[in-house]
C-alpha atoms as a PDB file:
ATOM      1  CA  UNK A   1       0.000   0.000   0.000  1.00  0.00           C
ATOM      2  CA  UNK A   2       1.213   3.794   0.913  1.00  0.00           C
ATOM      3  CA  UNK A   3       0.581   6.853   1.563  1.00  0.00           C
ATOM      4  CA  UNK A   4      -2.449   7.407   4.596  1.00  0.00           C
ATOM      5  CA  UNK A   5      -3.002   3.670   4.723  1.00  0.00           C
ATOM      6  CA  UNK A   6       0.700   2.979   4.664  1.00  0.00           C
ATOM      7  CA  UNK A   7       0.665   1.169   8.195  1.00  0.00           C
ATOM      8  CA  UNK A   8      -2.827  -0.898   7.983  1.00  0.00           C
ATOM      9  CA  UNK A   9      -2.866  -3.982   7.229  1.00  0.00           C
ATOM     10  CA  UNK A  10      -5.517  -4.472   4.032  1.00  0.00           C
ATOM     11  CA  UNK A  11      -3.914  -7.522   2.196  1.00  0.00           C
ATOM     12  CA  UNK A  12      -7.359  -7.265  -0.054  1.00  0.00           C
ATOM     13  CA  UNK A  13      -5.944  -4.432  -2.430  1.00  0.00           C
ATOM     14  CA  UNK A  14      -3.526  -6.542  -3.653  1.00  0.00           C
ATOM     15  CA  UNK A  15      -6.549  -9.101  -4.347  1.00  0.00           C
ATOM     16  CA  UNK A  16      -8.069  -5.598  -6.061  1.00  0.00           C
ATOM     17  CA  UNK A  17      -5.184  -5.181  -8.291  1.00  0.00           C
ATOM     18  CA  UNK A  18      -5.385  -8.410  -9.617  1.00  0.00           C
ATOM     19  CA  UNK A  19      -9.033  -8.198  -9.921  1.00  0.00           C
ATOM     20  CA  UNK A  20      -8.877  -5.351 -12.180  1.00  0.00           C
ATOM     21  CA  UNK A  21      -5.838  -6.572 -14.359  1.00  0.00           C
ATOM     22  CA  UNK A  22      -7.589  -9.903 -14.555  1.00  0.00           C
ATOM     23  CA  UNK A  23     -11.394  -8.941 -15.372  1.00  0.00           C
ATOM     24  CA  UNK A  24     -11.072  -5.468 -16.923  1.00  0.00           C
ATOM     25  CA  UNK A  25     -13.606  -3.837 -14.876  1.00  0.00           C
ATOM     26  CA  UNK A  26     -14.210  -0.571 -14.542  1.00  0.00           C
ATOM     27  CA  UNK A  27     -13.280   1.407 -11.407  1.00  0.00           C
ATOM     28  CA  UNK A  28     -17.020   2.130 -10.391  1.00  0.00           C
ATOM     29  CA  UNK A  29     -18.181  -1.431 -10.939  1.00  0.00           C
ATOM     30  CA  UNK A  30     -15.127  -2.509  -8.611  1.00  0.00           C
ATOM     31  CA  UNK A  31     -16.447   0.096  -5.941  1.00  0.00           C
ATOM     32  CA  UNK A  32     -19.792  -1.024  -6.523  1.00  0.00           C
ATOM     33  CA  UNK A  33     -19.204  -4.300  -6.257  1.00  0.00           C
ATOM     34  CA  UNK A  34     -21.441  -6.284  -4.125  1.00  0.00           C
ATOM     35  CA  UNK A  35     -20.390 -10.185  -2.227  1.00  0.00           C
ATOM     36  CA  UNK A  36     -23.710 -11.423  -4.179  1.00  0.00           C
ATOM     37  CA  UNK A  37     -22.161 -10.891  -7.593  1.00  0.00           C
ATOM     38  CA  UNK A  38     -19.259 -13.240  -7.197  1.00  0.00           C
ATOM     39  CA  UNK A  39     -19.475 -17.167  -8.341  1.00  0.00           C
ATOM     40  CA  UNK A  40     -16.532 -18.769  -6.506  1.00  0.00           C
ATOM     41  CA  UNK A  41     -15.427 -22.309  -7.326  1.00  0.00           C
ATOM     42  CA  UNK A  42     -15.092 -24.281  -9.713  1.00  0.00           C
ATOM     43  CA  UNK A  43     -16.313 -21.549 -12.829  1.00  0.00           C
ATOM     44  CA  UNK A  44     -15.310 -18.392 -10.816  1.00  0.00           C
ATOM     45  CA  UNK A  45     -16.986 -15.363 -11.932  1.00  0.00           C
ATOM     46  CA  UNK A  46     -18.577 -11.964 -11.631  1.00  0.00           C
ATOM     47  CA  UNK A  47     -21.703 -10.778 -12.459  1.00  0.00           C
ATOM     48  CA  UNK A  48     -21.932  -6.687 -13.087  1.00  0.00           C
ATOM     49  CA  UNK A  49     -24.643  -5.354 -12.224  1.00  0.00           C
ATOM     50  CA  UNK A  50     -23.874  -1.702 -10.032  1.00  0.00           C
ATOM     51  CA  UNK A  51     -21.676   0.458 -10.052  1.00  0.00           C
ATOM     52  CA  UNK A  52     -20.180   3.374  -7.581  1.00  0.00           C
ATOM     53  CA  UNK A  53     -20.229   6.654  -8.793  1.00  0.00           C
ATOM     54  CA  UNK A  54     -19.542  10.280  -7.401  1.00  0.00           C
ATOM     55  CA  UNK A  55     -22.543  12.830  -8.270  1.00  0.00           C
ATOM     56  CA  UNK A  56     -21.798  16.590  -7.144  1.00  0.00           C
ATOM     57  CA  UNK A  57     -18.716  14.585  -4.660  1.00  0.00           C
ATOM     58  CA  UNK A  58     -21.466  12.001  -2.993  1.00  0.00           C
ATOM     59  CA  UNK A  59     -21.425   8.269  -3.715  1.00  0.00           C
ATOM     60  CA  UNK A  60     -24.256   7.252  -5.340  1.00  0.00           C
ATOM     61  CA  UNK A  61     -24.866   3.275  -6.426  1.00  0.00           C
ATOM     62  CA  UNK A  62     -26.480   2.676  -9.681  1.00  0.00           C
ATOM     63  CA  UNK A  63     -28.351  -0.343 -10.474  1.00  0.00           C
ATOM     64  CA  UNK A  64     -26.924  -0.361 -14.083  1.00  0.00           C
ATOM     65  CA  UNK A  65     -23.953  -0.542 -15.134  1.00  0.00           C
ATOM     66  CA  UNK A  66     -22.244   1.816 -18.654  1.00  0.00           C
ATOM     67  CA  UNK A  67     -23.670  -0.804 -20.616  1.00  0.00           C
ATOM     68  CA  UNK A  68     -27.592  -0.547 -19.120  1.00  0.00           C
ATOM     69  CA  UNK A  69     -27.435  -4.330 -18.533  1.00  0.00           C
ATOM     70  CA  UNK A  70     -25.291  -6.704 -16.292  1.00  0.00           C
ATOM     71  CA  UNK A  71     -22.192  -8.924 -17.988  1.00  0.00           C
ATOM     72  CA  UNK A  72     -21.027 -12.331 -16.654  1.00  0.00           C
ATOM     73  CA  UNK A  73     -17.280 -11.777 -16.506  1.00  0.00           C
ATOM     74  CA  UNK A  74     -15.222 -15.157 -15.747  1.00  0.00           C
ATOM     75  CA  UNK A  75     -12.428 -14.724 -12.483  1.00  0.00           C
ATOM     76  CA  UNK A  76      -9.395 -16.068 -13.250  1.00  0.00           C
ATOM     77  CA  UNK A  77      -9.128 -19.059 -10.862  1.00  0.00           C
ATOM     78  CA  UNK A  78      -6.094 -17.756  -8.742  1.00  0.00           C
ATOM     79  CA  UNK A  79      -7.402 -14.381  -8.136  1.00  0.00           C
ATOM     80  CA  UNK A  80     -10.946 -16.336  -7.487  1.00  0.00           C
ATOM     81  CA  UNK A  81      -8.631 -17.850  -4.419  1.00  0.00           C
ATOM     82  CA  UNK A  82      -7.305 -14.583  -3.141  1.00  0.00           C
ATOM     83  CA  UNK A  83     -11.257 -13.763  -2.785  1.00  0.00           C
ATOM     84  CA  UNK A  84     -12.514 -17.163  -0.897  1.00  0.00           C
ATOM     85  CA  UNK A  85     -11.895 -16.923   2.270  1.00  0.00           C
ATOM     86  CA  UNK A  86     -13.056 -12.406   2.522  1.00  0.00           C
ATOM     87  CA  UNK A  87     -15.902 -13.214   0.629  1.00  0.00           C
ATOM     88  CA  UNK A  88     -17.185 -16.005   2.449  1.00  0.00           C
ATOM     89  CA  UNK A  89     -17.166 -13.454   5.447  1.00  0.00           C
ATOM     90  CA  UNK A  90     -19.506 -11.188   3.617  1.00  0.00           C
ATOM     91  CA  UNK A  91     -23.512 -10.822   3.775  1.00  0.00           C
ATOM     92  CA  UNK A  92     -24.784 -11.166  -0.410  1.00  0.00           C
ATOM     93  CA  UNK A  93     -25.297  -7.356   0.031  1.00  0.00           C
ATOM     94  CA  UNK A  94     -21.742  -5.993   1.393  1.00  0.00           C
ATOM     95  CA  UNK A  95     -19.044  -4.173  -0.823  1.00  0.00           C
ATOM     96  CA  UNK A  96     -16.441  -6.641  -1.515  1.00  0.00           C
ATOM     97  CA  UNK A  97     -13.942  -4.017  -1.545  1.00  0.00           C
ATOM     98  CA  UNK A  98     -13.904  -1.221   0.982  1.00  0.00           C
ATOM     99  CA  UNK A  99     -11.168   1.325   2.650  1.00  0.00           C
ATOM    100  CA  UNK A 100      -9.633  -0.327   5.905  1.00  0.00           C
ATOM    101  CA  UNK A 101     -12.192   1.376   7.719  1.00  0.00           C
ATOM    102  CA  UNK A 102     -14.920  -0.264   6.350  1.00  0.00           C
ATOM    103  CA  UNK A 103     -15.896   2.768   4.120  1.00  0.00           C
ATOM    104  CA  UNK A 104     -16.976   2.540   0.313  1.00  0.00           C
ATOM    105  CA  UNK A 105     -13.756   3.091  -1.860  1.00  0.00           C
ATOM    106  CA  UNK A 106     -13.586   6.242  -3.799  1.00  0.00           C
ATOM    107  CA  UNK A 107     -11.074   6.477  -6.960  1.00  0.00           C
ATOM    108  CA  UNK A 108      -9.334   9.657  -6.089  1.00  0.00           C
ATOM    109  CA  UNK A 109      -8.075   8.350  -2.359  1.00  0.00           C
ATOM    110  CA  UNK A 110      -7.274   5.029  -3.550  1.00  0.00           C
ATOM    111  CA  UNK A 111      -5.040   6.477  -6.416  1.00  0.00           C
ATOM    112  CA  UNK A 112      -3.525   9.356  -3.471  1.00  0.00           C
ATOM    113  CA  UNK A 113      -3.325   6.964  -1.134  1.00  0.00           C
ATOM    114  CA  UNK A 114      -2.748   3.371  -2.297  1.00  0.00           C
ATOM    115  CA  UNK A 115      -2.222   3.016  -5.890  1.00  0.00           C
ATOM    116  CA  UNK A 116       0.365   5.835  -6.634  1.00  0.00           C
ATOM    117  CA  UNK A 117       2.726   5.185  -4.051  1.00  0.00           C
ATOM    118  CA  UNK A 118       2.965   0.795  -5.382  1.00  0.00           C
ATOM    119  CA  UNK A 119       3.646   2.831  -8.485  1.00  0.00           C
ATOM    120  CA  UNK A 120       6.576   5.076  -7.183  1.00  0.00           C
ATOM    121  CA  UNK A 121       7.798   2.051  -4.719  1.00  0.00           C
ATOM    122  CA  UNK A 122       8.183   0.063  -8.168  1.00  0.00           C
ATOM    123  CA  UNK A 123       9.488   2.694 -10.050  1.00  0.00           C
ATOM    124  CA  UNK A 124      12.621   2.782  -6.843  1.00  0.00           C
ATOM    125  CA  UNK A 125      12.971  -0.611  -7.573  1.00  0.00           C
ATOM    126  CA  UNK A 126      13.142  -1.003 -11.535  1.00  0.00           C
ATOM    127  CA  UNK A 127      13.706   2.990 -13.103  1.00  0.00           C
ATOM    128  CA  UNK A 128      11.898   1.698 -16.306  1.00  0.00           C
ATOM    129  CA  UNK A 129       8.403   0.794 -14.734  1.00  0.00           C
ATOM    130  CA  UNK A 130       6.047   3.004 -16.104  1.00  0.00           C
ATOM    131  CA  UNK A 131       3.678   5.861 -15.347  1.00  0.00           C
ATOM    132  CA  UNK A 132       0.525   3.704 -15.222  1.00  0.00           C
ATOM    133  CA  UNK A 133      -3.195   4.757 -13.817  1.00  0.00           C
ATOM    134  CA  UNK A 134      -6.000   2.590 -12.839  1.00  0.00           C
ATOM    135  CA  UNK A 135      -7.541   2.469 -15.918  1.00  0.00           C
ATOM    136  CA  UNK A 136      -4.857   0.889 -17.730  1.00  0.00           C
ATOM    137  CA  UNK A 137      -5.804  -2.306 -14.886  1.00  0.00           C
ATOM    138  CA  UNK A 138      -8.239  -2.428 -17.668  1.00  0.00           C
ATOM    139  CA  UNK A 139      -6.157  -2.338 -20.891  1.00  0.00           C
ATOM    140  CA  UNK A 140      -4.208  -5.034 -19.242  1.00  0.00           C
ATOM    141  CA  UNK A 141      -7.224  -7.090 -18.984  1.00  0.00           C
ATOM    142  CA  UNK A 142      -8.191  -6.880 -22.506  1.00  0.00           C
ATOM    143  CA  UNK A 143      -4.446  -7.381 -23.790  1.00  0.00           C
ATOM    144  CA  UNK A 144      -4.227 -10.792 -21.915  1.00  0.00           C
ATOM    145  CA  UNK A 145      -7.590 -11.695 -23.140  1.00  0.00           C
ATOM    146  CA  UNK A 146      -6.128 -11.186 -26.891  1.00  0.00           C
ATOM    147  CA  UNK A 147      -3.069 -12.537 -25.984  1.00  0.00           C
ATOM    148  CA  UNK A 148      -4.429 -15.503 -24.756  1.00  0.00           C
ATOM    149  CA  UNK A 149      -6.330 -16.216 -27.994  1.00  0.00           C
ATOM    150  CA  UNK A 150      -9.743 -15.089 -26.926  1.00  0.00           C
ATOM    151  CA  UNK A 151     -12.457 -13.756 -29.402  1.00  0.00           C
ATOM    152  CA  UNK A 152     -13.507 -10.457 -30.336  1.00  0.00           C
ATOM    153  CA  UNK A 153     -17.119 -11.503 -28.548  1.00  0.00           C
ATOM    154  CA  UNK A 154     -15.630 -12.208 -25.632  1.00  0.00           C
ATOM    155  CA  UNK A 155     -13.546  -9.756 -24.853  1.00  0.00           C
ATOM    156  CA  UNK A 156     -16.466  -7.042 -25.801  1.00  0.00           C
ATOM    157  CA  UNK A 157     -18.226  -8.919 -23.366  1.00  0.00           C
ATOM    158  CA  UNK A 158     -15.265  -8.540 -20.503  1.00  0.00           C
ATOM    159  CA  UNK A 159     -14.777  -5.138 -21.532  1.00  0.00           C
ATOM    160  CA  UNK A 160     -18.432  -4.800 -21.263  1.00  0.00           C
ATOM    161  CA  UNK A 161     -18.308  -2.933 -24.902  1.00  0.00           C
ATOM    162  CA  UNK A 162     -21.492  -2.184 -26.787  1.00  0.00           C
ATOM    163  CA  UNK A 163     -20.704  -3.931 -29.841  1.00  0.00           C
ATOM    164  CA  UNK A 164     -17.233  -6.029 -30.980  1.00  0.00           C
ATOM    165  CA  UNK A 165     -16.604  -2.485 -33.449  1.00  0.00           C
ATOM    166  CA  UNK A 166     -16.053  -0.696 -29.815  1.00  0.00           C
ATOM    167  CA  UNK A 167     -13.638  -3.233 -28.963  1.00  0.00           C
ATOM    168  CA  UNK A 168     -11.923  -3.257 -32.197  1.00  0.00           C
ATOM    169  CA  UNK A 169     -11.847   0.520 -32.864  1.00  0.00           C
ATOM    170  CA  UNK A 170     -10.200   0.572 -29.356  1.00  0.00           C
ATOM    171  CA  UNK A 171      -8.273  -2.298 -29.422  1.00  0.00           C
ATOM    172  CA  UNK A 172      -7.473  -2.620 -32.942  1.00  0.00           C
ATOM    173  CA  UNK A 173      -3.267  -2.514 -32.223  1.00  0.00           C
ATOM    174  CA  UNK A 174      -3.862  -5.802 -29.867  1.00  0.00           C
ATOM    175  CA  UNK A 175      -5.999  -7.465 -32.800  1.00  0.00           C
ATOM    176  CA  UNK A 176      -3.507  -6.584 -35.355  1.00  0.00           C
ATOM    177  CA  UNK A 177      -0.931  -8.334 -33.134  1.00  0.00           C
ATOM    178  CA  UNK A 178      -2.993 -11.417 -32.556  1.00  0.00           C
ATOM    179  CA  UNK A 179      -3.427 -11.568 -36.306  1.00  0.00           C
ATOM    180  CA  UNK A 180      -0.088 -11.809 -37.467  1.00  0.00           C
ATOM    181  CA  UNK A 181       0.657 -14.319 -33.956  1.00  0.00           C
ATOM    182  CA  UNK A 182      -2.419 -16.345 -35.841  1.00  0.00           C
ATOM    183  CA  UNK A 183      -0.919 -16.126 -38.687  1.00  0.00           C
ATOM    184  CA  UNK A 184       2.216 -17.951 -37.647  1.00  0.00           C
ATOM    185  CA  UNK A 185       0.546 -20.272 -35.730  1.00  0.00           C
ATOM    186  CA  UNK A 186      -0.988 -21.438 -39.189  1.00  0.00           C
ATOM    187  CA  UNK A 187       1.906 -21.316 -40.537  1.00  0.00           C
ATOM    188  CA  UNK A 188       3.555 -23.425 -38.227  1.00  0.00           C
ATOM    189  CA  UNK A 189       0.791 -25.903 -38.338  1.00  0.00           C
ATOM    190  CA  UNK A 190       1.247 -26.667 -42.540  1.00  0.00           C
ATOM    191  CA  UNK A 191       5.155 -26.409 -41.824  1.00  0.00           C
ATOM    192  CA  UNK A 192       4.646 -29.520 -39.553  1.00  0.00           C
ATOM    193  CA  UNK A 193       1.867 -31.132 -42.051  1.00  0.00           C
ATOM    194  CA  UNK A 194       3.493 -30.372 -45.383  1.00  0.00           C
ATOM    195  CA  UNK A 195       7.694 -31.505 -44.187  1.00  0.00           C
END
């Protein structure tokens, strides 16, 4: 952590940071985000359905989420883990993630507080980490999802996009990539069919 909360203990942010590089949510769905959305197990995953926004500087949850309807979004099964044991703790109704003192997460203190100073502690350690904000939690998201192969449907879906041209007008470097990876993959394919 750092800054204000440098001292407390709140191992869950770290279970926050992979949340968001792992599902590509958006920061008021993971403030909004309620114990009754999560399917742990054996087919982790989160269902989006409110989010946590800031109207005239008061927290207001909203039944809908950018999109106007909810998204099944699949957990990752290790980050599903680093969940368990808080969420099993938690009525179907309670904020999954909160401040150490219990309050509802807003995106301006966590970045002062918590995720700026990671940032600067791993910039001391390696001089070429980058400048990165919240929000690219959520490019990382999407680039594994491409990376890993998935579909253009899917990863509109993750990214909770309202149609695969959003994702591919704002993606369309990571595609490209994936392409040309394809591509070779193909080619690799024949190589071992055709010698």
């Amino acid at each position: 952590m750092g800054g204000r909360y440098e001292d407390a203990s709140h191992g869950l942010y770290e279970a926050l940071i992979m949340f968001a590089g792992t599902t590509g949510l958006r920061w008021s769905e993971i403030a909004g985000l309620r114990a009754g959305a999560l399917t742990l197990g054996e087919r982790p995953q989160v269902v989006v359905r409110t989010t946590l926004v800031s109207v005239d500087g008061r927290l207001q949850f909203c039944e809908t989420t950018k999109g106007r309807r909810p998204r099944a979004v699949p957990i990752p099964p290790f980050v599903a883990a680093l969940l368990e044991q808080h969420v099993a703790s938690l009525e179907p109704g309670a904020l999954v993630f909160t401040s150490p003192s219990g309050a509802e997460l807003r995106s301006s203190n966590f970045a002062r507080r918590v995720f700026h100073p990671a940032v600067e502690r791993c910039q001391a350690v390696a001089s070429d980490f980058p400048d990165v904000v919240f929000h690219d939690l959520r490019r990382t998201a999407v680039t594994l999802a491409v990376s890993a192969g998935a579909n253009v449907k899917l990863v509109q879906q993750t990214a909770g996009h309202s149609s695969a041209v959003t994702t591919l007008d704002v993606y369309a470097q990571l595609f490209a990539e994936a392409a040309h990876s394809s591509a070779q993959a193909v080619d690799a394919l024949f190589s071992r069919v055709l010698a």
